[in-house]
Protein backbone atom coordinates (compact mmCIF):
# COMPACT_ATOMS: atom_id res chain seq x y z
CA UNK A 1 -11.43 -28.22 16.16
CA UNK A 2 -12.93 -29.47 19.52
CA UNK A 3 -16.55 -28.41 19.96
CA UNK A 4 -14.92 -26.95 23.37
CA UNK A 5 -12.45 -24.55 21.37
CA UNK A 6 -14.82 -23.35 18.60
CA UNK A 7 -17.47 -21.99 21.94
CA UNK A 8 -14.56 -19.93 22.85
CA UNK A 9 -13.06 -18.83 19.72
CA UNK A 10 -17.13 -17.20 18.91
CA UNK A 11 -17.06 -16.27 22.71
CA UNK A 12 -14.00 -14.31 22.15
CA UNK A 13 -14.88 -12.96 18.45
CA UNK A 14 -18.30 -11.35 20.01
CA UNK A 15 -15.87 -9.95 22.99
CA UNK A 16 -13.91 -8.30 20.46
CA UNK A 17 -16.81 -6.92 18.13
CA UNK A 18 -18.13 -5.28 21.23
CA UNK A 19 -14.84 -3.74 22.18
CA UNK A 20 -14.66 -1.96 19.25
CA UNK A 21 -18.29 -1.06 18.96
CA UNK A 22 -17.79 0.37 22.25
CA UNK A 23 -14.69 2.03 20.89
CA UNK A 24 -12.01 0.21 22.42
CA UNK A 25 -8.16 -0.49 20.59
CA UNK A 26 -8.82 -3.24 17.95
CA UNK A 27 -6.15 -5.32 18.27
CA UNK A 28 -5.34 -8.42 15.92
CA UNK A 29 -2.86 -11.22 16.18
CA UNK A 30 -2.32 -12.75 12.73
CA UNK A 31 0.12 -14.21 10.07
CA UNK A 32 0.80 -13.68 7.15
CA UNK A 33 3.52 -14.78 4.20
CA UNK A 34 6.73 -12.70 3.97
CA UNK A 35 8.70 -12.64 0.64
CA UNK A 36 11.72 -11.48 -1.09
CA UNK A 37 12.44 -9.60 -3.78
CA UNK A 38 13.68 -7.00 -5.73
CA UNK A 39 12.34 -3.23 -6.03
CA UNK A 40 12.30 -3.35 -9.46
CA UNK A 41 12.31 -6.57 -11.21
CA UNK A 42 11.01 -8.81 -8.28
CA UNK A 43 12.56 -12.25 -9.56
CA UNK A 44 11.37 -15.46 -8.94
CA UNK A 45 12.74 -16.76 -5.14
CA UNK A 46 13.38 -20.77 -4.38
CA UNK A 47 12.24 -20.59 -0.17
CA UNK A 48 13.73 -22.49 2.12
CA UNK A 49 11.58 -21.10 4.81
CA UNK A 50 8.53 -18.00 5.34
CA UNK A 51 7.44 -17.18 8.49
CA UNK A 52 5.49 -14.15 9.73
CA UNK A 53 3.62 -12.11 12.35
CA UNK A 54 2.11 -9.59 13.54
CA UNK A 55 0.28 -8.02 16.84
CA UNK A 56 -1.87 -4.85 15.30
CA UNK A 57 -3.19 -2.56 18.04
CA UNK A 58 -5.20 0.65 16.32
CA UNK A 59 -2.64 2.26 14.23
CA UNK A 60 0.66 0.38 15.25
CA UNK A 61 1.59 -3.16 13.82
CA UNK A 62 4.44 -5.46 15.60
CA UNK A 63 6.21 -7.10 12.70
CA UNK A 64 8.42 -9.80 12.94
CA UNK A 65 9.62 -13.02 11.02
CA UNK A 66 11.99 -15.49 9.16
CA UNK A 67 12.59 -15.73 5.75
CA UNK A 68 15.21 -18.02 4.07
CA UNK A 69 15.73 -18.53 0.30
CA UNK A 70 18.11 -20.49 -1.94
CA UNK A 71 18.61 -19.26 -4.95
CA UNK A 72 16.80 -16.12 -7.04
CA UNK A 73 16.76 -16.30 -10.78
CA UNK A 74 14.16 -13.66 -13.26
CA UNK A 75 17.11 -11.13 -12.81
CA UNK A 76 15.61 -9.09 -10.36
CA UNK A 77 16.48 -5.67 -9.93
CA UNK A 78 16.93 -2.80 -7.84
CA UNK A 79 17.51 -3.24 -3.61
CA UNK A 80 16.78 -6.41 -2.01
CA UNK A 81 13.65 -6.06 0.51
CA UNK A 82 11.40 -8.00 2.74
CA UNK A 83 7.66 -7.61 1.87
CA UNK A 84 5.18 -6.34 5.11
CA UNK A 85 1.59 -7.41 5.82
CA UNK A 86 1.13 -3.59 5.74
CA UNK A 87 1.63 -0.16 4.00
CA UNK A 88 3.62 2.38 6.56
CA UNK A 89 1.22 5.35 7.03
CA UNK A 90 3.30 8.47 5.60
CA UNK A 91 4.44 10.35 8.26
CA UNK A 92 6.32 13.81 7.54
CA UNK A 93 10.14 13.52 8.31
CA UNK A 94 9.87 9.49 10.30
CA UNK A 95 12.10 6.96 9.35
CA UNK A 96 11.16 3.91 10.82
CA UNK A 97 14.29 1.09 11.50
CA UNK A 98 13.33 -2.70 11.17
CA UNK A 99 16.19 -5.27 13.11
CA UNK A 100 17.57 -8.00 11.01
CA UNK A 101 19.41 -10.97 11.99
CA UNK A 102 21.02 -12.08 8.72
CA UNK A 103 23.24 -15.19 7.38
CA UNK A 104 24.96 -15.50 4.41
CA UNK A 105 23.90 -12.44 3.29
CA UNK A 106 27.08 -11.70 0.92
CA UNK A 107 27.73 -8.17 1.31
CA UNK A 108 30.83 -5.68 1.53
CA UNK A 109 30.10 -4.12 5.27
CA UNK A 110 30.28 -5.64 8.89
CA UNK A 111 26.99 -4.97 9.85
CA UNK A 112 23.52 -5.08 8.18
CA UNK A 113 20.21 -3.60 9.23
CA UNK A 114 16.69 -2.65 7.96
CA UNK A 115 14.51 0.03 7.21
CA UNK A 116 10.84 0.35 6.87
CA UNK A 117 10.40 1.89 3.21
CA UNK A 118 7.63 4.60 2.92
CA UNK A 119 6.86 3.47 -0.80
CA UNK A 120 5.01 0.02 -1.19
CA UNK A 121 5.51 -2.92 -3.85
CA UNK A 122 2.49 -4.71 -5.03
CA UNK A 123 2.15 -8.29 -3.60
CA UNK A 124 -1.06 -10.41 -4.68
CA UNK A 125 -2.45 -7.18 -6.17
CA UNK A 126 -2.38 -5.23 -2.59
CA UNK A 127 0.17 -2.44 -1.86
CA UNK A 128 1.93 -3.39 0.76
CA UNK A 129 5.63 -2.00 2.96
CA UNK A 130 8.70 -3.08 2.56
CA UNK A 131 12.04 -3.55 4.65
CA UNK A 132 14.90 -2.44 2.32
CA UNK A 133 18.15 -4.10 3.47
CA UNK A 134 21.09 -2.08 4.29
CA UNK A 135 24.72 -2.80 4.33
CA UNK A 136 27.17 -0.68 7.18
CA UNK A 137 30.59 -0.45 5.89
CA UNK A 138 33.16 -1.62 8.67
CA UNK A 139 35.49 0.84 8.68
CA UNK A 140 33.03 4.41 7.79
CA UNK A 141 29.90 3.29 8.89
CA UNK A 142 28.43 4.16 5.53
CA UNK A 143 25.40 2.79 4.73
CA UNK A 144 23.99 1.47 1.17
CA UNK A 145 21.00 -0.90 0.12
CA UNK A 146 21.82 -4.72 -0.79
CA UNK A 147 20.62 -5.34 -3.64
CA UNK A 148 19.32 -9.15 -4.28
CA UNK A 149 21.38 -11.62 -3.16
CA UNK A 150 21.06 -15.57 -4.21
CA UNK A 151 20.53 -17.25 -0.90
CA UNK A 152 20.09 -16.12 2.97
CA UNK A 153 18.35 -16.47 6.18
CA UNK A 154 16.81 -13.57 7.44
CA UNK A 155 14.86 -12.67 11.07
CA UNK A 156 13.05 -9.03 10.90
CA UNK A 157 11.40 -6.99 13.85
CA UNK A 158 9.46 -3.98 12.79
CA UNK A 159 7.53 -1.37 15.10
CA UNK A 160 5.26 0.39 12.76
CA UNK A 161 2.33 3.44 12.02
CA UNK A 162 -0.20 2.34 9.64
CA UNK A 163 -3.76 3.63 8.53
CA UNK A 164 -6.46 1.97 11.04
CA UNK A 165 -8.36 1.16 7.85
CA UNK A 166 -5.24 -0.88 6.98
């Protein structure tokens, strides 16, 4: 890093400590490592590709990502979700819908979507949300979870609540 770049990157760090010392939004723009698994049994995942983001402002984190795998083998169990950077915060009655773009997901139904799970799975040793995958039958509309499928490419968007100690 340029001598140049690292001036500004400190300039901008103090800028933000005093912003929040002077109680102004904290906002964060990070990344972070998106996986796959099962609810139960996670399995072990061969990636293809594992891309995320996120804009945090306060209490409200701006998910989104791309997450392709090969093959899954460890017989996972249970639905098929996408792991979060954080834990929803448990709101009374909220469900909270996540967009997915999906190929060669192999299920029954037309259409698939997403939705932000109020439990949390355990990645690294830190509780963090999920998106279960859901499955839209073509003809009723009914909805069920996927559970783990072998290969697909997957792009998620999720608006979310979550603790500001998060």
């Amino acid at each position: 890093m340029s001598a140049e770049l690292e001036r500004r990157v400190r300039a901008l760090e103090t800028q933000l400590a005093g912003f929040r010392s002077a109680g102004r939004p904290r906002y964060v723009f990070a990344t972070y490592t998106p996986t796959y698994r099962g609810t139960g049994t996670a399995g072990s995942v061969t990636y293809t590709q594992q891309i995320g983001r996120y804009v945090r402002l306060n209490e409200i984190a701006i998910v989104w990502g791309r997450i392709a795998w090969s093959n899954v083998t460890g017989s996972p169990t249970g639905d098929g979700i996408i792991t979060l950077p954080f834990a929803l915060r448990s709101v009374t009655n909220l469900v909270i819908a996540a967009t997915l773009s999906a190929d060669s997901l192999d299920f029954t139904g037309a259409y698939v979507s997403g939705i932000v799970n109020t439990s949390t799975v355990s990645v690294s040793g830190v509780n963090v949300g999920y998106i279960t995958c859901i499955a839209h039958a073509a003809t009723t509309g009914n909805a069920t979870a996927i559970g783990v499928v072998t290969a697909a490419d997957v792009k998620f968007t999720a608006v979310m609540p979550i603790d500001d100690t998060a």
